[in-house]
N, C-alpha and C. Protein backbone atom coordinates (compact mmCIF):
# COMPACT_ATOMS: atom_id res chain seq x y z
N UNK A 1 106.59 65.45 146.59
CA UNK A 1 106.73 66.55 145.64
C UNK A 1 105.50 66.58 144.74
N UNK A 2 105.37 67.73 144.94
CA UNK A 2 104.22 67.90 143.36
C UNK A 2 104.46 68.21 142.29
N UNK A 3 103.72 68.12 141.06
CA UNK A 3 104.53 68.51 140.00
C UNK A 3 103.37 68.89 139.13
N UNK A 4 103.20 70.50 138.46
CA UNK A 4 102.17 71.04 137.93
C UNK A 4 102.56 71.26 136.56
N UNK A 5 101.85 70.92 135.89
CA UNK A 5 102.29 70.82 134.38
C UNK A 5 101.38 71.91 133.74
N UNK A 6 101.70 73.25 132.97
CA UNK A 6 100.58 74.16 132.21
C UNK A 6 101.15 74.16 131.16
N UNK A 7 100.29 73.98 130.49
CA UNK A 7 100.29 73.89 129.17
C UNK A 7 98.87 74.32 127.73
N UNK A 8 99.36 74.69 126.57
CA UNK A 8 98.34 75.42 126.10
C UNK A 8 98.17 74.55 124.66
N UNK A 9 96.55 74.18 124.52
CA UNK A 9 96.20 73.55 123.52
C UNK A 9 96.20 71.97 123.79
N UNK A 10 94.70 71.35 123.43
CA UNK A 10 94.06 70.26 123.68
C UNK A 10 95.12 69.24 122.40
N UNK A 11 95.27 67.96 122.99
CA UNK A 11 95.95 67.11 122.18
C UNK A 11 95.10 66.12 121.59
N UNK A 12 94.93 66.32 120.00
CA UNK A 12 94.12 65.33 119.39
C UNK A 12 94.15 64.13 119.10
N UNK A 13 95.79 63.40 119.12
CA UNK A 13 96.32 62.76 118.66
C UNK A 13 96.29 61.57 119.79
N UNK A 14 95.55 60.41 119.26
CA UNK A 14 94.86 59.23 120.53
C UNK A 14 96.74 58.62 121.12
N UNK A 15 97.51 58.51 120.36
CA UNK A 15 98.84 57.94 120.66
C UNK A 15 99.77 59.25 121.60
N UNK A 16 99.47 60.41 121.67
CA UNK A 16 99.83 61.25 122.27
C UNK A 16 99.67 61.11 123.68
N UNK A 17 98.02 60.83 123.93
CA UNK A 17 97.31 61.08 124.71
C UNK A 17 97.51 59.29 125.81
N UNK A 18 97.05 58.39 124.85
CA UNK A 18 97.45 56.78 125.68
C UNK A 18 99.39 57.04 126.46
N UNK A 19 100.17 57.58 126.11
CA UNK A 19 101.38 57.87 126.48
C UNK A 19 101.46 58.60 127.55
N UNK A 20 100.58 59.80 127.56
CA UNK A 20 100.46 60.89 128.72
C UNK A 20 99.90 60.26 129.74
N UNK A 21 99.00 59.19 129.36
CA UNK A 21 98.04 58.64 130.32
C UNK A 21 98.81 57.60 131.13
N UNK A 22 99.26 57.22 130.39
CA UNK A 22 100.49 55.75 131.15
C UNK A 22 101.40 56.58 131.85
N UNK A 23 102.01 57.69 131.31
CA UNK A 23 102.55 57.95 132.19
C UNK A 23 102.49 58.42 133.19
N UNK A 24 101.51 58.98 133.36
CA UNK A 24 100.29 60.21 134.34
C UNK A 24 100.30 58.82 135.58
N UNK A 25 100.09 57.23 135.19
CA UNK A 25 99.54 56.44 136.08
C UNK A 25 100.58 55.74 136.88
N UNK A 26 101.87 55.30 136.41
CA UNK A 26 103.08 55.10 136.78
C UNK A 26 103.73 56.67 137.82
N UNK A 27 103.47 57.29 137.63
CA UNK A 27 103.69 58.34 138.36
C UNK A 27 103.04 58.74 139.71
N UNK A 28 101.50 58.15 139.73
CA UNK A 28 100.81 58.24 140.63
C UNK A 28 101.70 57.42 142.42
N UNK A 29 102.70 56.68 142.61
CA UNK A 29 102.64 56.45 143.53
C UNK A 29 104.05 57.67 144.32
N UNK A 30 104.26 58.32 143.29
CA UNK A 30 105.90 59.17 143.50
C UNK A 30 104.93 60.74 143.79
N UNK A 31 104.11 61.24 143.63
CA UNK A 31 103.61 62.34 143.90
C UNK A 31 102.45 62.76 143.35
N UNK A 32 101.99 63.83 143.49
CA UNK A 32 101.21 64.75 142.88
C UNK A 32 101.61 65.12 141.39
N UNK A 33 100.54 64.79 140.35
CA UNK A 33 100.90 65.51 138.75
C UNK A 33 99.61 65.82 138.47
N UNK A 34 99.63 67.50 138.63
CA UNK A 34 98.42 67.75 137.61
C UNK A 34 98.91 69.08 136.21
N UNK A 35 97.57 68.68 135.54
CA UNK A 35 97.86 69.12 134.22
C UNK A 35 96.86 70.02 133.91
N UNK A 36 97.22 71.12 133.52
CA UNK A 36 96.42 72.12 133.34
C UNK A 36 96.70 72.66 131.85
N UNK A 37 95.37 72.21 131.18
CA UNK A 37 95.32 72.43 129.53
C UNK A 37 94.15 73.77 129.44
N UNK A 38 95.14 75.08 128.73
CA UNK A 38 94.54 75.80 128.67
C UNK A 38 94.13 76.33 126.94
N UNK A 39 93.25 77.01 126.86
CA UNK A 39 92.53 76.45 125.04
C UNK A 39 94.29 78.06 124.44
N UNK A 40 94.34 77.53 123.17
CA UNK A 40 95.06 78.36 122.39
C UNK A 40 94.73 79.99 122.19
N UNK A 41 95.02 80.88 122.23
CA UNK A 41 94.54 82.10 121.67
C UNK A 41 94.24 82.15 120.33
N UNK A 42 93.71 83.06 119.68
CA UNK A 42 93.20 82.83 118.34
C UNK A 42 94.63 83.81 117.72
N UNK A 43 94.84 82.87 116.69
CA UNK A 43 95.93 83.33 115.59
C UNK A 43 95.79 83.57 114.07
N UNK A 44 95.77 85.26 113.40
CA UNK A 44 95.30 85.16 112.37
C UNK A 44 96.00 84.23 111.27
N UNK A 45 95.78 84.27 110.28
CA UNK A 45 96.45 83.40 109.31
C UNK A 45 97.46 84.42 108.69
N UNK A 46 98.96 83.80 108.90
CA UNK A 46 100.11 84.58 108.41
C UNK A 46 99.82 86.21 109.58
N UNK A 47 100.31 85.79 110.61
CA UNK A 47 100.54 87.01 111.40
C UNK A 47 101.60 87.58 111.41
N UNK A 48 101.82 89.18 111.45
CA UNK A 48 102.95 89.66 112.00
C UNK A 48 103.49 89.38 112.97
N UNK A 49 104.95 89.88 112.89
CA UNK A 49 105.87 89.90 114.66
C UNK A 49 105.01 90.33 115.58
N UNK A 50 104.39 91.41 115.02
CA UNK A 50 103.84 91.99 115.95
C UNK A 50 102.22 91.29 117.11
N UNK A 51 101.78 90.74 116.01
CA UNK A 51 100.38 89.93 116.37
C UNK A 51 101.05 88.70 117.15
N UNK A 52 102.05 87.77 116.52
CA UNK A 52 102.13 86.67 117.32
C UNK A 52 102.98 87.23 118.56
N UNK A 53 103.73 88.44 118.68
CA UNK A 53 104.54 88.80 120.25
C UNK A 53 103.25 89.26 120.84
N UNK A 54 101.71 89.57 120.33
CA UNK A 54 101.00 89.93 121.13
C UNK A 54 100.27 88.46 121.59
N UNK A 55 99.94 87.57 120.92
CA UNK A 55 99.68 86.29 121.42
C UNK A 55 100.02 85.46 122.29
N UNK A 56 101.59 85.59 122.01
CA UNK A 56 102.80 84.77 123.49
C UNK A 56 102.48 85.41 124.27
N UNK A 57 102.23 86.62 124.80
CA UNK A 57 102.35 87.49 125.55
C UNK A 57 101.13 87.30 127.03
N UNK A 58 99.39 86.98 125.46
CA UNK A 58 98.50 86.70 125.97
C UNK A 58 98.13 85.04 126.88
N UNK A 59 98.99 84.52 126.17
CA UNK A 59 99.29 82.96 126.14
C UNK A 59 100.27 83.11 127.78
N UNK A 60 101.09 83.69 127.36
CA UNK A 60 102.36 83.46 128.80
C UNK A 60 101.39 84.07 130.17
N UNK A 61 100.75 85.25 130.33
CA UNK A 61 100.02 85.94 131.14
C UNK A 61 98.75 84.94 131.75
N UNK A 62 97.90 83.86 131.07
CA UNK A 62 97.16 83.42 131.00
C UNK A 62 97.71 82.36 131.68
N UNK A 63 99.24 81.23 131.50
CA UNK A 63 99.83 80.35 132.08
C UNK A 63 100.50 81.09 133.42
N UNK A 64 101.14 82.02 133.50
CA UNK A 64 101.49 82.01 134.88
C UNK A 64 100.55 82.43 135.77
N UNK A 65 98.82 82.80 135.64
CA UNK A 65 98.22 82.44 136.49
C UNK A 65 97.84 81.69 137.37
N UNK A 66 98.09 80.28 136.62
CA UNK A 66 97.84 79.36 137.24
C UNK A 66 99.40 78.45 137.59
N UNK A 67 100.30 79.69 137.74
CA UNK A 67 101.85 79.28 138.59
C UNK A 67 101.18 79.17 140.68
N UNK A 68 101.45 78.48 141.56
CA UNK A 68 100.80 78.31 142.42
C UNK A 68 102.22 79.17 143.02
N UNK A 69 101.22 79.75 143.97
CA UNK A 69 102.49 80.38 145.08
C UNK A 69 103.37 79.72 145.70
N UNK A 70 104.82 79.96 145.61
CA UNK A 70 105.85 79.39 146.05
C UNK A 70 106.42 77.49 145.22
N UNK A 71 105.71 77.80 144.18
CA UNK A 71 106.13 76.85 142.92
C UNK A 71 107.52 77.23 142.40
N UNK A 72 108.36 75.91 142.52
CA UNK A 72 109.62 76.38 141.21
C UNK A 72 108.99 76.29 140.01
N UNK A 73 109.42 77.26 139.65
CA UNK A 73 108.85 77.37 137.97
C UNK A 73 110.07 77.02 136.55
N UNK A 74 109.60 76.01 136.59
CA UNK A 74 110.65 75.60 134.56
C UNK A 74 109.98 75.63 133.64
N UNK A 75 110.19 76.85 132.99
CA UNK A 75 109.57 76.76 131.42
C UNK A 75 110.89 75.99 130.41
N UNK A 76 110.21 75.13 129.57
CA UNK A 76 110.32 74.46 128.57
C UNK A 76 111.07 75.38 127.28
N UNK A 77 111.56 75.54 126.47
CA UNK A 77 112.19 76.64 125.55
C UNK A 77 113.18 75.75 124.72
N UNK A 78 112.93 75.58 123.35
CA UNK A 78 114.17 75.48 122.47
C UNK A 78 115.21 75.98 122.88
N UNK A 79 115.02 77.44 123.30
CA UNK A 79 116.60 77.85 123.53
C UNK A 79 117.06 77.98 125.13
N UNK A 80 116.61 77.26 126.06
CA UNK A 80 116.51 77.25 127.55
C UNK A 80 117.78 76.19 127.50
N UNK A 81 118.45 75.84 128.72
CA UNK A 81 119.50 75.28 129.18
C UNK A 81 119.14 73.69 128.58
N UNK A 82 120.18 73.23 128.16
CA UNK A 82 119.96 71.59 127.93
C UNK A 82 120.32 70.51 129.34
N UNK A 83 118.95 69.87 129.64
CA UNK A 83 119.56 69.20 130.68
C UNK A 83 119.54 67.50 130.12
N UNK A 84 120.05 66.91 130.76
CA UNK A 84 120.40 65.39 131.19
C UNK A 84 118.76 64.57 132.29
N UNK A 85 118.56 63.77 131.40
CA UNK A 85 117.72 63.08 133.11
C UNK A 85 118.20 63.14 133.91
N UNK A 86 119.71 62.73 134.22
CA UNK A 86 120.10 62.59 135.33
C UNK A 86 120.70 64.25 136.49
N UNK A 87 120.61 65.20 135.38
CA UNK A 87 120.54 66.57 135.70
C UNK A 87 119.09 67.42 136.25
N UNK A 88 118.03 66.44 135.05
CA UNK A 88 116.55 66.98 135.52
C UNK A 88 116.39 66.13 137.04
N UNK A 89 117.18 65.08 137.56
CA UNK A 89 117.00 64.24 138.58
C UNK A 89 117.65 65.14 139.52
N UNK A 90 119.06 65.31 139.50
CA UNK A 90 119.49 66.24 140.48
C UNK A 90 118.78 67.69 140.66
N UNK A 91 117.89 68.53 139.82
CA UNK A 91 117.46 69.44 139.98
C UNK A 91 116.33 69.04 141.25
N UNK A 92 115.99 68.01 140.82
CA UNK A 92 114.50 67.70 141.80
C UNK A 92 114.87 67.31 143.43
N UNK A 93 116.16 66.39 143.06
CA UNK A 93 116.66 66.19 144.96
C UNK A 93 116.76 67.41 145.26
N UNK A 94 117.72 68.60 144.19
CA UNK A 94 117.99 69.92 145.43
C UNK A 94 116.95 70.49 145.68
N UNK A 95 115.85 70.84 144.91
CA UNK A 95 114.32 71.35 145.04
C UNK A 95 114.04 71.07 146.79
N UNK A 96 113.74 69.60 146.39
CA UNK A 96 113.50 69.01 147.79
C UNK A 96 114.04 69.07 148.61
N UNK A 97 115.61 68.69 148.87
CA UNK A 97 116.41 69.75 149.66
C UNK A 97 116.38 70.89 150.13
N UNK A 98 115.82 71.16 149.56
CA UNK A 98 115.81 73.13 149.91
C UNK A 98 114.39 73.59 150.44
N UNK A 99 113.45 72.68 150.98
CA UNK A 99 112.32 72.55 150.81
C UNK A 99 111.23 73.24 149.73
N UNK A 100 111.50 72.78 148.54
CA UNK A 100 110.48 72.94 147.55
C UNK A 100 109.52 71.92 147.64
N UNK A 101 108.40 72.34 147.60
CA UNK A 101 107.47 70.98 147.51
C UNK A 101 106.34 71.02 146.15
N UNK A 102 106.95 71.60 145.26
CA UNK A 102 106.15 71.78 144.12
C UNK A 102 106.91 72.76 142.94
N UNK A 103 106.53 71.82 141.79
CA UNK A 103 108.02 72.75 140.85
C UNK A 103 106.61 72.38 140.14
N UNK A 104 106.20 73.65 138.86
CA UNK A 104 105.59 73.62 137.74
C UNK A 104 105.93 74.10 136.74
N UNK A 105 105.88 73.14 135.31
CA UNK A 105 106.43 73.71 134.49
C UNK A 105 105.33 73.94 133.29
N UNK A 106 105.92 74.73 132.35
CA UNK A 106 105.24 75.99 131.64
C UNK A 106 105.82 75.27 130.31
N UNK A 107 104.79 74.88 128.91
CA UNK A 107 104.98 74.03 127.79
C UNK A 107 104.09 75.30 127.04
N UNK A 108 104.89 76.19 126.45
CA UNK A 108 103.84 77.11 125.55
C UNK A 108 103.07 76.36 124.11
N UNK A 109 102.63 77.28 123.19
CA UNK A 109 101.63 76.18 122.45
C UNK A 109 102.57 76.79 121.39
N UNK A 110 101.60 76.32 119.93
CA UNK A 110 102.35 76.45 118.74
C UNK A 110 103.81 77.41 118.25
N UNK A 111 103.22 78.48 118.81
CA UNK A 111 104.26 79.53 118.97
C UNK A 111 105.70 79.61 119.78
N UNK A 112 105.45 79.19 120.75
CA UNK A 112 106.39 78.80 121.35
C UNK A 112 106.04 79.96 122.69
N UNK A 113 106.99 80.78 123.70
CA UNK A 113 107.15 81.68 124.58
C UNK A 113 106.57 82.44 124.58
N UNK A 114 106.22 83.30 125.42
CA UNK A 114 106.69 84.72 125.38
C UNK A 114 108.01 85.30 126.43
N UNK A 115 108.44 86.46 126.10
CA UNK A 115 109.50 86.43 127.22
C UNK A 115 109.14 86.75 128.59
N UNK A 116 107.80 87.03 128.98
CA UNK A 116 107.36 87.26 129.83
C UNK A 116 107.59 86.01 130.99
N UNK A 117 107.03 84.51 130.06
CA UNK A 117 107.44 83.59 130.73
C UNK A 117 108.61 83.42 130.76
N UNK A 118 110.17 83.26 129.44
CA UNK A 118 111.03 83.45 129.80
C UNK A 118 111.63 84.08 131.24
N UNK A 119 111.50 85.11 131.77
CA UNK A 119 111.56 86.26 132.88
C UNK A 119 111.50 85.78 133.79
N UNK A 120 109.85 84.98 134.17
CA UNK A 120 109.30 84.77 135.53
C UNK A 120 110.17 83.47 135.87
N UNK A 121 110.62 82.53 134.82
CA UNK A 121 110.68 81.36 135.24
C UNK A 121 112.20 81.23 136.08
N UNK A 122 112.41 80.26 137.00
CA UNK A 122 113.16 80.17 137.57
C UNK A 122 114.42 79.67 136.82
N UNK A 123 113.93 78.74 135.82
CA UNK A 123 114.63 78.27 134.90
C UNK A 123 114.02 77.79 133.50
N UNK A 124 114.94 77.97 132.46
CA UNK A 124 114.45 78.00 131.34
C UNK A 124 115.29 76.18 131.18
N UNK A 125 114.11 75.45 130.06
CA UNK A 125 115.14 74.47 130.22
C UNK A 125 115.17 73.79 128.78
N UNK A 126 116.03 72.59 128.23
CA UNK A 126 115.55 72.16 127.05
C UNK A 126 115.83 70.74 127.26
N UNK A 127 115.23 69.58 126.22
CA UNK A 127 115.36 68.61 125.88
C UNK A 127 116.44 68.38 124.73
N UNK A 128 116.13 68.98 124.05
CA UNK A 128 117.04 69.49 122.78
C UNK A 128 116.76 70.32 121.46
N UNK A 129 117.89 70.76 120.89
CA UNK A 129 118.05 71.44 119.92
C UNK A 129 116.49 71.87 118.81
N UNK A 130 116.26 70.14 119.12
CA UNK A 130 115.77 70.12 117.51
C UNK A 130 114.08 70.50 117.75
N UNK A 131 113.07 70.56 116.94
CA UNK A 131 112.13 71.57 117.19
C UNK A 131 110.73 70.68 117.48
N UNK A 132 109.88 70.41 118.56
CA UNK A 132 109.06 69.35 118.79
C UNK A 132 107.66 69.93 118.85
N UNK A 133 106.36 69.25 118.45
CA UNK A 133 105.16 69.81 118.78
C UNK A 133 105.06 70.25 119.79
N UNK A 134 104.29 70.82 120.49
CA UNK A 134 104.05 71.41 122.19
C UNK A 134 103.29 70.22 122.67
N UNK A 135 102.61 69.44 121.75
CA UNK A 135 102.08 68.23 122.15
C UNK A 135 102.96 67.06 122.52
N UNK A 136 103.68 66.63 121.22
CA UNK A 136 105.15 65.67 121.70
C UNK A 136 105.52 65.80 123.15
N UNK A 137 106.03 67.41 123.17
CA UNK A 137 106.67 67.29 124.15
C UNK A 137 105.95 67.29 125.81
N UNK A 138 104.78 67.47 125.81
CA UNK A 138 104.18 67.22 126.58
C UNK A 138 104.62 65.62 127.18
N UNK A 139 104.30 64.76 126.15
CA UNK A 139 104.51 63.36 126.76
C UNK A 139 106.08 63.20 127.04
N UNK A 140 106.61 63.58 126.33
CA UNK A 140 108.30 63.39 127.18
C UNK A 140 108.55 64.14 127.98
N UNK A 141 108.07 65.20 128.33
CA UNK A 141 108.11 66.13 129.75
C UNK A 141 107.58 65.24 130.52
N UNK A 142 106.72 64.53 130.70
CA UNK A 142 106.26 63.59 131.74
C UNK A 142 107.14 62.26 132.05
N UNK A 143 107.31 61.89 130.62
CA UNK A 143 108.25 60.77 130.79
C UNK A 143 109.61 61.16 131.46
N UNK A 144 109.94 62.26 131.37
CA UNK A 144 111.38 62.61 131.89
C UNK A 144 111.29 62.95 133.61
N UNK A 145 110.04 63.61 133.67
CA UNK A 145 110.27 63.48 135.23
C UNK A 145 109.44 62.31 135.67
N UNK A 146 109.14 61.48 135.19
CA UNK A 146 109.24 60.17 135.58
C UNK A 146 110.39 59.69 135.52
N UNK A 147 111.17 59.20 134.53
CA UNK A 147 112.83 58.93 134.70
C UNK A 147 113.56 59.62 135.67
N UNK A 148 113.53 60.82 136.08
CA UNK A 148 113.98 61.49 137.06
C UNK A 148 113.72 60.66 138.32
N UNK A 149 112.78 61.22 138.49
CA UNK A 149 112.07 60.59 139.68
C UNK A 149 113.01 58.86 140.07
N UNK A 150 112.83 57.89 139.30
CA UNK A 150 113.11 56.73 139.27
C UNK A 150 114.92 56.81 139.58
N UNK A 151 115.40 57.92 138.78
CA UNK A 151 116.80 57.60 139.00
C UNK A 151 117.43 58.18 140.36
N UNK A 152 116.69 59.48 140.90
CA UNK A 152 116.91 59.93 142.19
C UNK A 152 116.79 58.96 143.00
N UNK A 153 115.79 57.91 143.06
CA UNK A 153 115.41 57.25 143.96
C UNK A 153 116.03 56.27 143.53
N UNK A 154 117.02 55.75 142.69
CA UNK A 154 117.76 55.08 142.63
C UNK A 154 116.99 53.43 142.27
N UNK A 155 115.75 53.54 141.33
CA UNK A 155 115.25 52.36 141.10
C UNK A 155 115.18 52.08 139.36
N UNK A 156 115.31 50.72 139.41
CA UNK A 156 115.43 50.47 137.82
C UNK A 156 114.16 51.30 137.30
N UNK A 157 114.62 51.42 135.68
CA UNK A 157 113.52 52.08 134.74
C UNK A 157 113.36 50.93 133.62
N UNK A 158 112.41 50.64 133.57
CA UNK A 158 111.88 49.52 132.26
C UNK A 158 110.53 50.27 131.67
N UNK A 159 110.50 50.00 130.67
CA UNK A 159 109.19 50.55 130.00
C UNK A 159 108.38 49.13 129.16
């Protein structure tokens, strides 16, 4: 399985980044992970509805370019379905089951969506409720389909 990660806006934060990286390397023997960091759109200071729905918009259009043909697509969303590891695990056996061989998911930047991506995606999904950097969650999006991964295949997880 492959697994394509897009996402918008460079992560400055060295503890962000050593986390993504460990996990990026533990992952290396279970499949394909690449990561595609695309730069932010420019946002005035104190924008309208109107300016930031034109930003997501530019932001979402710009990420599902680089959706690969015949990719399952999960965008990431506060308000997207709450799953379980062991739910993000069963999503990935049926993928594969069904012959999917590549699911990419969609991490918008400060702003969050647009509904455009909402729309396209196959599934909208969440970690939870509560409200995380686009950076944070970058590294637990990885960590989780790493845990996935590990629990499908039915092998201990230690960190």
């Amino acid at each position: 399985m492959k697994y394509h990660l897009i996402t918008i806006g460079k992560i400055k934060e060295k503890y962000l980044t050593a986390g993504i990286d460990e996990f990026l390397k533990r992952l290396r023997p279970y499949g394909e992970v690449t990561v595609t960091v695309l730069p932010e759109e420019k946002m005035p200071d104190n924008p309208s509805p109107a300016q930031k729905a034109q930003v997501l918009d530019k932001e979402g259009e710009k990420m599902l370019r680089h959706v690969h043909e015949g990719s399952h697509l999960m965008a990431l969303d506060v308000g997207g379905k709450l799953v379980s590891s062991e739910e993000l695990a069963a999503s990935f056996s049926d993928l594969a089951l069904y012959g999917c061989s590549e699911i990419s998911f969609i991490i918008g930047g400060p702003f969050g969506l647009s509904d455009i991506v909402r729309r396209k995606a196959d599934k909208c999904i969440s970690f939870g409720r509560i409200t995380l950097t686009h950076q944070m969650i970058r590294l637990i999006l990885i960590e989780q389909i790493y845990r996935a991964i590990k629990i499908s295949r039915h092998e201990p997880y230690h960190l």
